[in-house]
Protein backbone atom coordinates (compact mmCIF):
# COMPACT_ATOMS: atom_id res chain seq x y z
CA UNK A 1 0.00 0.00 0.00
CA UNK A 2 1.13 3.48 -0.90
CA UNK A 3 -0.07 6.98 -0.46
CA UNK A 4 -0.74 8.97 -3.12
CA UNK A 5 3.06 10.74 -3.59
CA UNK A 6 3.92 7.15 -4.01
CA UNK A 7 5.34 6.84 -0.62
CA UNK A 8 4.30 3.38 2.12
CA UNK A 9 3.17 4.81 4.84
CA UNK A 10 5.04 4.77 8.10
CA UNK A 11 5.16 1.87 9.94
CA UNK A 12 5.77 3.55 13.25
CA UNK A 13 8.85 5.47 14.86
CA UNK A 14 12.09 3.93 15.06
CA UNK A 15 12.72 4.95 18.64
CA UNK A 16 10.04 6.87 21.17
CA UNK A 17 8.68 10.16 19.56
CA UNK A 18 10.28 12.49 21.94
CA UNK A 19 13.83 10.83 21.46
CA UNK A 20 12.76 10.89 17.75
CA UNK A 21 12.33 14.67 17.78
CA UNK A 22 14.82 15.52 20.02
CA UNK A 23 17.47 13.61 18.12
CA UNK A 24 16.52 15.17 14.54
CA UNK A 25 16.37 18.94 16.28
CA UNK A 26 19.86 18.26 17.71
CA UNK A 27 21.32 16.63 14.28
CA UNK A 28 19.61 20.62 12.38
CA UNK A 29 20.97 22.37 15.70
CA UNK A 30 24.31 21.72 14.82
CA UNK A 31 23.75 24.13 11.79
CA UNK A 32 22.55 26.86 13.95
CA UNK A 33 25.15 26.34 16.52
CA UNK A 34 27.55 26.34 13.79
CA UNK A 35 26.64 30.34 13.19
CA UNK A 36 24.88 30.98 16.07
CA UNK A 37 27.71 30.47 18.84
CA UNK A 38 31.02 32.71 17.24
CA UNK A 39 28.89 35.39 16.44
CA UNK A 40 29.92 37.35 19.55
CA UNK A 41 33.69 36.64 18.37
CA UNK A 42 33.45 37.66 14.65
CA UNK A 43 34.93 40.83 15.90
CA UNK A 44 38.19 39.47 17.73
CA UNK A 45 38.32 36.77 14.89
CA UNK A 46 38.45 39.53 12.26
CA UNK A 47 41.33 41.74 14.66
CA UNK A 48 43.16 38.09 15.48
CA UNK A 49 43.76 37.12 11.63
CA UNK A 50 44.40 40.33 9.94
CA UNK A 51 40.51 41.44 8.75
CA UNK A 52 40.45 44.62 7.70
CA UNK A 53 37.03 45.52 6.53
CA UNK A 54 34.47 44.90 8.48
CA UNK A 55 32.05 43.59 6.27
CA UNK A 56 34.22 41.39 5.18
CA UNK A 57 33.82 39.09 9.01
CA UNK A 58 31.00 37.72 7.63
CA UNK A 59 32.61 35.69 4.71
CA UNK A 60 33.33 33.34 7.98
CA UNK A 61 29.75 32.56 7.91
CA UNK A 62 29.39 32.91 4.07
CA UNK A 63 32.09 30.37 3.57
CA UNK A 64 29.90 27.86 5.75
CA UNK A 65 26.68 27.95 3.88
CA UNK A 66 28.61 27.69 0.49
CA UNK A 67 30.22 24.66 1.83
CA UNK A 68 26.81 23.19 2.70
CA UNK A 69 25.32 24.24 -0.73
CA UNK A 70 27.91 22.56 -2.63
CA UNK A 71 27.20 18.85 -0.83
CA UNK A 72 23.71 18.98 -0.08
CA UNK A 73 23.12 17.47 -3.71
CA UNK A 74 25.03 13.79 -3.73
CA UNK A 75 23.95 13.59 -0.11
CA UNK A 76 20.64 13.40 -0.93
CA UNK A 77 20.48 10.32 -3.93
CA UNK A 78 23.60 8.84 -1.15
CA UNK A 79 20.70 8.73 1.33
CA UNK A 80 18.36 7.54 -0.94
CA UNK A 81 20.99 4.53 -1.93
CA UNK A 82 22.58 3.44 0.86
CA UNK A 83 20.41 4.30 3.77
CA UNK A 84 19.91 7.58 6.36
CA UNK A 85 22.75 6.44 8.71
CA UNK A 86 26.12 5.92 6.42
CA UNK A 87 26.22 9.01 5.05
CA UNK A 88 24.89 10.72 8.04
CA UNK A 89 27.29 9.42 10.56
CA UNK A 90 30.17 10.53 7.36
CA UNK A 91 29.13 14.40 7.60
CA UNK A 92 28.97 14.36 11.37
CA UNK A 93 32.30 13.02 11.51
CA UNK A 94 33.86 15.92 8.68
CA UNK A 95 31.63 18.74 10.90
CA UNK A 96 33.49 18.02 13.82
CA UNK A 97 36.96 17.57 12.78
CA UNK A 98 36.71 20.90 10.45
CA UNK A 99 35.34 22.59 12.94
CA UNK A 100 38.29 21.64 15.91
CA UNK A 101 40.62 22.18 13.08
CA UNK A 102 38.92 26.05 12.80
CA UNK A 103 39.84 26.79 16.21
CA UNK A 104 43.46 26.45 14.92
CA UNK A 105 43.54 27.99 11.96
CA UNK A 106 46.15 30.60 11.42
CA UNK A 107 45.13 32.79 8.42
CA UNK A 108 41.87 34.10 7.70
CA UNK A 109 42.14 31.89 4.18
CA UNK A 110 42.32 28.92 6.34
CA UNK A 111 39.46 29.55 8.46
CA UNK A 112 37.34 30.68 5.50
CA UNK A 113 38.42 26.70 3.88
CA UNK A 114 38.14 25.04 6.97
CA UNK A 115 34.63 26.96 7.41
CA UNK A 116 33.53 25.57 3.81
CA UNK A 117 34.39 21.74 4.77
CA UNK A 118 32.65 22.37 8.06
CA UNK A 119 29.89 23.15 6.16
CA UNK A 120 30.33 19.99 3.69
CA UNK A 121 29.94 17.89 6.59
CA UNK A 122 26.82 19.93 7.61
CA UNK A 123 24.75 19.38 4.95
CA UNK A 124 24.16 15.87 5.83
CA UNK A 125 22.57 16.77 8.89
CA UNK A 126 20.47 19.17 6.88
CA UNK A 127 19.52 16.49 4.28
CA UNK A 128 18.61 13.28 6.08
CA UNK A 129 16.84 15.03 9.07
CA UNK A 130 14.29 15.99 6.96
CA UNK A 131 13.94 12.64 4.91
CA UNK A 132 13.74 10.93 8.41
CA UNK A 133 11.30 12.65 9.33
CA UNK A 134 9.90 12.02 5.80
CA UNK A 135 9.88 8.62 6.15
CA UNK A 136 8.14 8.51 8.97
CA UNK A 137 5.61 10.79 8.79
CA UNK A 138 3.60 12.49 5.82
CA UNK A 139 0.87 16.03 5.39
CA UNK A 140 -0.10 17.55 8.62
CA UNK A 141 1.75 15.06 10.71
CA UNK A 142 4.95 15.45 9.22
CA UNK A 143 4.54 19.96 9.63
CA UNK A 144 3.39 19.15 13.21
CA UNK A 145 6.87 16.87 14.14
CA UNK A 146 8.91 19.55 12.05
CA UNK A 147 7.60 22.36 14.32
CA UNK A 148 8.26 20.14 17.33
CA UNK A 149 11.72 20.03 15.65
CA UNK A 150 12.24 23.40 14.92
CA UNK A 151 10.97 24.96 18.43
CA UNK A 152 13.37 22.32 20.08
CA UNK A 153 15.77 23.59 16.95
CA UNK A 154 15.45 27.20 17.93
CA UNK A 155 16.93 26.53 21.48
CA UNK A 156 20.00 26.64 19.74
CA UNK A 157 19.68 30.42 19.06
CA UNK A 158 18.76 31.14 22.22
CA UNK A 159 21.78 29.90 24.34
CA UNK A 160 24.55 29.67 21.64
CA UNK A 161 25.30 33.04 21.83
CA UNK A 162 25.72 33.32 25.21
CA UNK A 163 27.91 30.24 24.71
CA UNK A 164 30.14 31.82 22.55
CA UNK A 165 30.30 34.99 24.98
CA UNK A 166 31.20 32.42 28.00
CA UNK A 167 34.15 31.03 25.61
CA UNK A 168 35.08 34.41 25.16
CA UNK A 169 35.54 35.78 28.36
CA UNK A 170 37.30 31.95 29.39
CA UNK A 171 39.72 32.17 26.66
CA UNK A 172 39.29 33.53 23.11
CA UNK A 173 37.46 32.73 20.02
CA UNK A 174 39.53 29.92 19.32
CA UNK A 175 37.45 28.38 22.34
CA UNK A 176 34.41 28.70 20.22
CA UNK A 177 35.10 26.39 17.30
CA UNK A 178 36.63 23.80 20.37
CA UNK A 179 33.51 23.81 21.76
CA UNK A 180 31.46 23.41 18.56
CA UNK A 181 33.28 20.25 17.71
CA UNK A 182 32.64 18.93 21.16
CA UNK A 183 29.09 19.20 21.08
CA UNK A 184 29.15 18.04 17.44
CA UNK A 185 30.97 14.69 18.99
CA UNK A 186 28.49 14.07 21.45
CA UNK A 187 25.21 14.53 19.15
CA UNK A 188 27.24 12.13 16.45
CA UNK A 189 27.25 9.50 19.23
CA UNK A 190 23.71 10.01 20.02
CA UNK A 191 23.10 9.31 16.28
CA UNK A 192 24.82 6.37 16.08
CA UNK A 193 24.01 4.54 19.01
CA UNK A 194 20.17 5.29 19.05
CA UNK A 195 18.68 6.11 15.82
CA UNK A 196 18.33 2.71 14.08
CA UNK A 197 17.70 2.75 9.72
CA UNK A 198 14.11 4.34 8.78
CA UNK A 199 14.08 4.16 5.02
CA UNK A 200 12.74 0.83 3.64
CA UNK A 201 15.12 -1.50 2.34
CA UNK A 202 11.91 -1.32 -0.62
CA UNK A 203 12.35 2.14 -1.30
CA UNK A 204 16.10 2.30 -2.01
CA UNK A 205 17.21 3.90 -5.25
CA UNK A 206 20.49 3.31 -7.38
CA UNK A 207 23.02 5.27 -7.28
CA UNK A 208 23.68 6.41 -10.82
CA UNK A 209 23.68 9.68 -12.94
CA UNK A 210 20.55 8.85 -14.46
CA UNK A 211 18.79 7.52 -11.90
CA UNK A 212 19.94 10.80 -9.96
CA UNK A 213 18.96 13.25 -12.93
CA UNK A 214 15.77 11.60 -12.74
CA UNK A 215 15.11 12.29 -9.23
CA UNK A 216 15.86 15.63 -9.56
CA UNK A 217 13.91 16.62 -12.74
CA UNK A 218 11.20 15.14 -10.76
CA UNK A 219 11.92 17.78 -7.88
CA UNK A 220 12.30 20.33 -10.15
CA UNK A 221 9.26 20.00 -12.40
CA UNK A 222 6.43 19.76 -9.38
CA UNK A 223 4.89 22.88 -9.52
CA UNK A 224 3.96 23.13 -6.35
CA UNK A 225 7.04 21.91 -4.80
CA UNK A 226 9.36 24.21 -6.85
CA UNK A 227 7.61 27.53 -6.16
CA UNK A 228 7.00 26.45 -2.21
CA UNK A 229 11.03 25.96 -2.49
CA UNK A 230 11.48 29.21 -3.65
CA UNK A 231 9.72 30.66 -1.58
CA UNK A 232 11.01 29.30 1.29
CA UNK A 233 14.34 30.47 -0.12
CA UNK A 234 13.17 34.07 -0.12
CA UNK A 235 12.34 33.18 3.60
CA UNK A 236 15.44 32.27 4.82
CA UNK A 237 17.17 35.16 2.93
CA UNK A 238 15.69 36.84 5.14
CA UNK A 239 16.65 35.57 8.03
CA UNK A 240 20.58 34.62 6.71
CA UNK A 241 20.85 38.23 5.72
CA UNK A 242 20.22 39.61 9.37
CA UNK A 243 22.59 36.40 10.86
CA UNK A 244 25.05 38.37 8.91
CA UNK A 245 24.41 41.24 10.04
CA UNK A 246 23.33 40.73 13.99
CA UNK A 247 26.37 41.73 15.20
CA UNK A 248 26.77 45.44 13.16
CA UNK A 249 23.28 45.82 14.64
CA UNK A 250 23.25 45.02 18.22
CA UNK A 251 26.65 46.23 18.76
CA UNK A 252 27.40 48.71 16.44
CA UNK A 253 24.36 50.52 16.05
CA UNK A 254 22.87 49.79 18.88
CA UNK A 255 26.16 49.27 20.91
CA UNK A 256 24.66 46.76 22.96
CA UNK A 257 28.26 45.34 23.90
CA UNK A 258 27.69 41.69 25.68
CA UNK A 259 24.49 42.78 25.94
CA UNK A 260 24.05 41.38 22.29
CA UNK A 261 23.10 37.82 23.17
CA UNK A 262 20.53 38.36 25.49
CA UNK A 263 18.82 40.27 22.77
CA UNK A 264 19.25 37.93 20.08
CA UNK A 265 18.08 35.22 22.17
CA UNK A 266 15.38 37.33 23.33
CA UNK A 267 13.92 37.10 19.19
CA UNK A 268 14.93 33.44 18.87
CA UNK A 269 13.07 32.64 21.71
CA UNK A 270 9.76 34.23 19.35
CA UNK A 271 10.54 31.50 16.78
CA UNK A 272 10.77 29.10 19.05
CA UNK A 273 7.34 30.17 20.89
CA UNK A 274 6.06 30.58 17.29
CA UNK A 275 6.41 26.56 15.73
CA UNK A 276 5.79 25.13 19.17
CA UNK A 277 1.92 27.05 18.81
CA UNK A 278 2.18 26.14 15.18
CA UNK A 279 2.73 22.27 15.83
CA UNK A 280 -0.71 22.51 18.21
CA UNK A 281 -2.37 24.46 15.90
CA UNK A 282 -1.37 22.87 12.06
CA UNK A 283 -3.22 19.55 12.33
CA UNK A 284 -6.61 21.69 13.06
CA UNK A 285 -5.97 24.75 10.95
CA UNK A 286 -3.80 23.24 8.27
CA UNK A 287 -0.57 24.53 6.76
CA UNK A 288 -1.53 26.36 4.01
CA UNK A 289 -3.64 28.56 6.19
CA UNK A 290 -1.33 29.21 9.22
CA UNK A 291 1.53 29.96 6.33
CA UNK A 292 -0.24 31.94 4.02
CA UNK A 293 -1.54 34.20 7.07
CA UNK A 294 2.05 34.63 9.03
CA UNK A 295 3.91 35.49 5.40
CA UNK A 296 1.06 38.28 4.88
CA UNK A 297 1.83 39.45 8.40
CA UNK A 298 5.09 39.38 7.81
CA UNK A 299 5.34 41.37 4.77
CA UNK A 300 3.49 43.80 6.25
CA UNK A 301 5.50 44.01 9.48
CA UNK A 302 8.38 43.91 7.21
CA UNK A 303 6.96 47.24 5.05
CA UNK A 304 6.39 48.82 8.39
CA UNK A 305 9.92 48.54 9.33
CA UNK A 306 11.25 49.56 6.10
CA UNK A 307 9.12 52.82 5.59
CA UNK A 308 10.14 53.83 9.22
CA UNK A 309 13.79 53.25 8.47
CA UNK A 310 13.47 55.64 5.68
CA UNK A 311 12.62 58.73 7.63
CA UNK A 312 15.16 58.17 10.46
CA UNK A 313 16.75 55.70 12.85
CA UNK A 314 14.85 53.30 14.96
CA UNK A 315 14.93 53.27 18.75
CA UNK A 316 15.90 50.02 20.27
CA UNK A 317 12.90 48.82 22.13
CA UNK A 318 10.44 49.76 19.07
CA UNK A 319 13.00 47.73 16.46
CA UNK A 320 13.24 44.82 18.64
CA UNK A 321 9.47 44.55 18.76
CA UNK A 322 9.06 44.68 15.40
CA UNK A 323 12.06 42.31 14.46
CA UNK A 324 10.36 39.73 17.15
CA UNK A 325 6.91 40.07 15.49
CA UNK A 326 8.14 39.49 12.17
CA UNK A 327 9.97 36.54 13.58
CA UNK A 328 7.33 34.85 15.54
CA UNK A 329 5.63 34.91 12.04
CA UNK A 330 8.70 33.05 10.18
CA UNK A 331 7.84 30.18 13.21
CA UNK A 332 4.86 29.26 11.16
CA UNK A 333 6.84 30.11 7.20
CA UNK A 334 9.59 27.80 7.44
CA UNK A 335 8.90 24.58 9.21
CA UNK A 336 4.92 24.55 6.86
CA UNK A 337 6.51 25.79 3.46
CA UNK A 338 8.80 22.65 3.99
CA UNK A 339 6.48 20.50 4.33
CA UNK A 340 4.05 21.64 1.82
CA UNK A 341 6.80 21.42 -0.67
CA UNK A 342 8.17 17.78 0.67
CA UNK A 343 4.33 16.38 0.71
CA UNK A 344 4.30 15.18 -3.43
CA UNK A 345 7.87 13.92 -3.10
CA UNK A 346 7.60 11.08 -0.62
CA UNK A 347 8.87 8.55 -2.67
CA UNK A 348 12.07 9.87 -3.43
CA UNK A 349 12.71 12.20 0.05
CA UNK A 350 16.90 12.34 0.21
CA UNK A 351 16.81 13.56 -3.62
CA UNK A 352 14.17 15.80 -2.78
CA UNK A 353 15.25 17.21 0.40
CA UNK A 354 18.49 17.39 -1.41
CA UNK A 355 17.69 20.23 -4.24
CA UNK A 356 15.31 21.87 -2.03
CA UNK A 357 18.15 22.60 0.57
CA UNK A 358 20.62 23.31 -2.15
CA UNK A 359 18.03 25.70 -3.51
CA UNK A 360 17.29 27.60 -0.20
CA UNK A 361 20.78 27.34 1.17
CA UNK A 362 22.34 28.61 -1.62
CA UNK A 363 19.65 30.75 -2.97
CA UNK A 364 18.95 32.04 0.87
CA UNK A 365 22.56 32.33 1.81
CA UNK A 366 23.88 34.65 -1.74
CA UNK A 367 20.64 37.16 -0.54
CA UNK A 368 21.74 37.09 2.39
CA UNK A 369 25.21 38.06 1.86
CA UNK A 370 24.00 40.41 -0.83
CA UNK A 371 21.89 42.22 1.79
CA UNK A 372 24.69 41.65 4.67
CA UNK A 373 27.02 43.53 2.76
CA UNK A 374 25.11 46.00 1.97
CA UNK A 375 25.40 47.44 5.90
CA UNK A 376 26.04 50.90 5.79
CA UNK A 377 25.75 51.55 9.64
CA UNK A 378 21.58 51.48 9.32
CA UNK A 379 19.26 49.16 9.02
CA UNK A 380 17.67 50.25 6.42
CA UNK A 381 19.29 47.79 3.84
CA UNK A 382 18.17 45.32 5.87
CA UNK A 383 14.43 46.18 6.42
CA UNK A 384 14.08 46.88 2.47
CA UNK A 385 15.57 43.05 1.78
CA UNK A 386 12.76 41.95 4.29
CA UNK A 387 10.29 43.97 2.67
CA UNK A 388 11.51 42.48 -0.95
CA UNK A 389 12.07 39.30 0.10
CA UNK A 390 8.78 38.96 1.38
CA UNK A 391 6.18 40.52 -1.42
CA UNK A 392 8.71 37.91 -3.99
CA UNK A 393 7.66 34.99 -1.36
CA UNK A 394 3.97 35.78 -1.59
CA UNK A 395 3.62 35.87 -5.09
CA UNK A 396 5.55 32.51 -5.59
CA UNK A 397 2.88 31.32 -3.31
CA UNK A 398 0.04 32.68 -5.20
CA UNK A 399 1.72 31.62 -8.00
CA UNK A 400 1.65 27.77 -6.61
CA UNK A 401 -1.88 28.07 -5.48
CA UNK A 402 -3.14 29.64 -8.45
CA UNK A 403 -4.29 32.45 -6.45
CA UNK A 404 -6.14 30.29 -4.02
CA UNK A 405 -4.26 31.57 -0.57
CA UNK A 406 -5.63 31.29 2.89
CA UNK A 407 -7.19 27.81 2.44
CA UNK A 408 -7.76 25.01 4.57
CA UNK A 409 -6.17 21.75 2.12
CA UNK A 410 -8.00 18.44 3.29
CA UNK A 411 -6.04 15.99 4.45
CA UNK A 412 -5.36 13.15 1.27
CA UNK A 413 -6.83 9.85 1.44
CA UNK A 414 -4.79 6.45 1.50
CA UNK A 415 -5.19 4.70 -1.68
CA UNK A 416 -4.05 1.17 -3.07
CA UNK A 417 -1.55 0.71 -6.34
């Protein structure tokens, strides 16, 4: 018996649902944590290796998300092949030994390559989350475990700065990357005692060009999965181009000092509040619905934000509000738009979760460096790629829908072959 994207339906979890989602939130965390925990040393990093422009810090993060664009592809048709846990267990081990090696790096050109083969090993983490969860789960059930996974996700955000500042004040940035590779040890031992094989030996695909070019013209032709994609993309653009440029905010506009973290968890927190509500409410309310309704909100919180940044500069407390609104929307964008996209595409999940992160990791993380480096000491640049960003999101989505947003999608029947 298969559902109608082709895919059997799930048998059951391989381990108990809360170790399930805890273990796939900590396997995505490590990409967060990743960013997330040496933003409070991009400064000293830049001064310690010879950085002169300050823009240019944030090629450390830039470097990352290329190296993760450029390996998300063969992970995905390697998952599909040989299984979730081989090629898993092979980027966990290259994210933690890149990322110890960082901490030693003794030229900025070395930390930017290390940061890119951190990021290689990344991308598997990125990949086969999702098709675990894929293969387990399918419609609203699937969007209600990925915003269980993305609220326990978004914890990372909220402490990993104030990691990073701890390392900092203990040592010095070279601390940071240390510690990264520790925690990336311990989660890669989690994985490999304790989460067992979940695709079907059944539903295994060679591993060959065409095979692989078939899988991804497959991806690339749904309609409705492309344009969801892209829009996601947009999304995270958003959100990559302010990780970029958090730092020049809170500190240098704002001068928040070590301050910094406690704000930036403060928003994080939002998103994490956000897809825990979204995972009660999804299953009633559907995805299309809660999405459509939070990227509206968002555009216009965005356009509020930009118009105000045009005649003059923002106080703190009123730009924090309206960052943390527009984030608590993005709660109920990203983890829904995912699975939207992922729902036609069961059959074939590592390929598909492969060029749908390729798309929105390297689509998301070029606008976001685009936008990042645009910084000229407001945040205006920022608030008008928000604003852009999310009126091009919209009409993808209208686009996909064919103009049918704000709808309630019934939940597909099982059929037989």
């Amino acid at each position: 018996m298969h559902d109608r994207t082709g895919q059997r339906p799930a048998t059951g979890l391989p381990l108990p649902r809360v170790e399930f989602i805890a273990l796939a939130a900590a396997l995505m965390s490590l990409n967060a944590l990743a960013i997330d925990i040496m933003l409070p040393g991009l400064q000293e990093i830049g001064a310690s290796l010879g950085v002169e422009n300050e823009n240019h810090r944030q090629y450390v993060i830039s470097a990352y998300f290329g190296g993760m664009a450029a390996a998300l592809l063969p992970y995905g048709p390697a998952s599909d092949r040989f299984g979730r846990r081989a090629p898993l267990l092979f980027g966990l081990v290259v994210y933690v030994a890149a990322a110890i090696a960082a901490g030693f790096a003794p030229t900025f050109e070395a930390m930017l390559a290390l940061r890119f083969i951190q990021g290689v090993g990344a991308a598997s983490t990125r990949v086969i989350a999702v098709s675990m969860v894929r293969d387990c789960f399918g419609g609203r059930q699937m969007a209600e475990t990925m915003s269980l996974i993305f609220m326990v996700f978004m914890v990372i955000p909220v402490v990993a700065p104030s990691i990073g500042q701890v390392m900092m004040a203990v040592g010095d940035w070279r601390f940071i990357f240390i510690a990264m590779g520790a925690i990336g040890a311990a989660i890669a031992l989690w994985a490999a005692f304790r989460m067992p094989e979940t695709l079907h030996p059944q539903d295994r695909r060679p591993f060959t060009l065409a095979s692989i070019g078939k899988a991804f013209a497959v991806v690339l032709t749904n309609r409705l999965s492309l344009l969801y994609t892209l829009a996601s993309t947009a999304a995270f653009g958003a959100l990559f181009a302010f990780i970029n440029s958090a730092q020049q905010v809170y500190v240098g506009i704002y001068g928040l000092g070590v301050m910094f973290p406690i704000l930036f968890a403060l928003v994080a927190g939002f998103m994490a509040l956000s897809s825990y509500l979204n995972s009660r409410l999804v299953v009633r309310f559907g995805m299309r619905r809660l999405s459509h309704g939070a990227l509206t909100g968002f555009m216009i919180v965005s356009g509020v934000w930009f118009f105000w940044s045009l005649h003059g500069h923002i106080p703190l407390v009123p730009f924090v509000v309206l960052f943390a609104v527009a984030m608590f929307q993005f709660g109920w964008i990203g983890s829904n738009f995912n699975s939207i996209a992922m729902e036609p595409l069961g059959h074939i999940a590592g390929s598909a979760a492969a060029v749908q992160g390729f798309l929105q990791t390297l689509g998301g993380g070029l606008i976001g460096a685009l936008i990042g480096q645009a910084f000229d000491g407001t945040t205006t640049p920022l608030a008008a790629g928000f604003f852009g960003l999310a009126i091009l999101a919209l009409a993808l989505v209208a686009i996909a829908e064919r103009g049918r947003l704000y709808r309630g999608a019934p939940v597909q029947p099982v059929t037989r072959d």
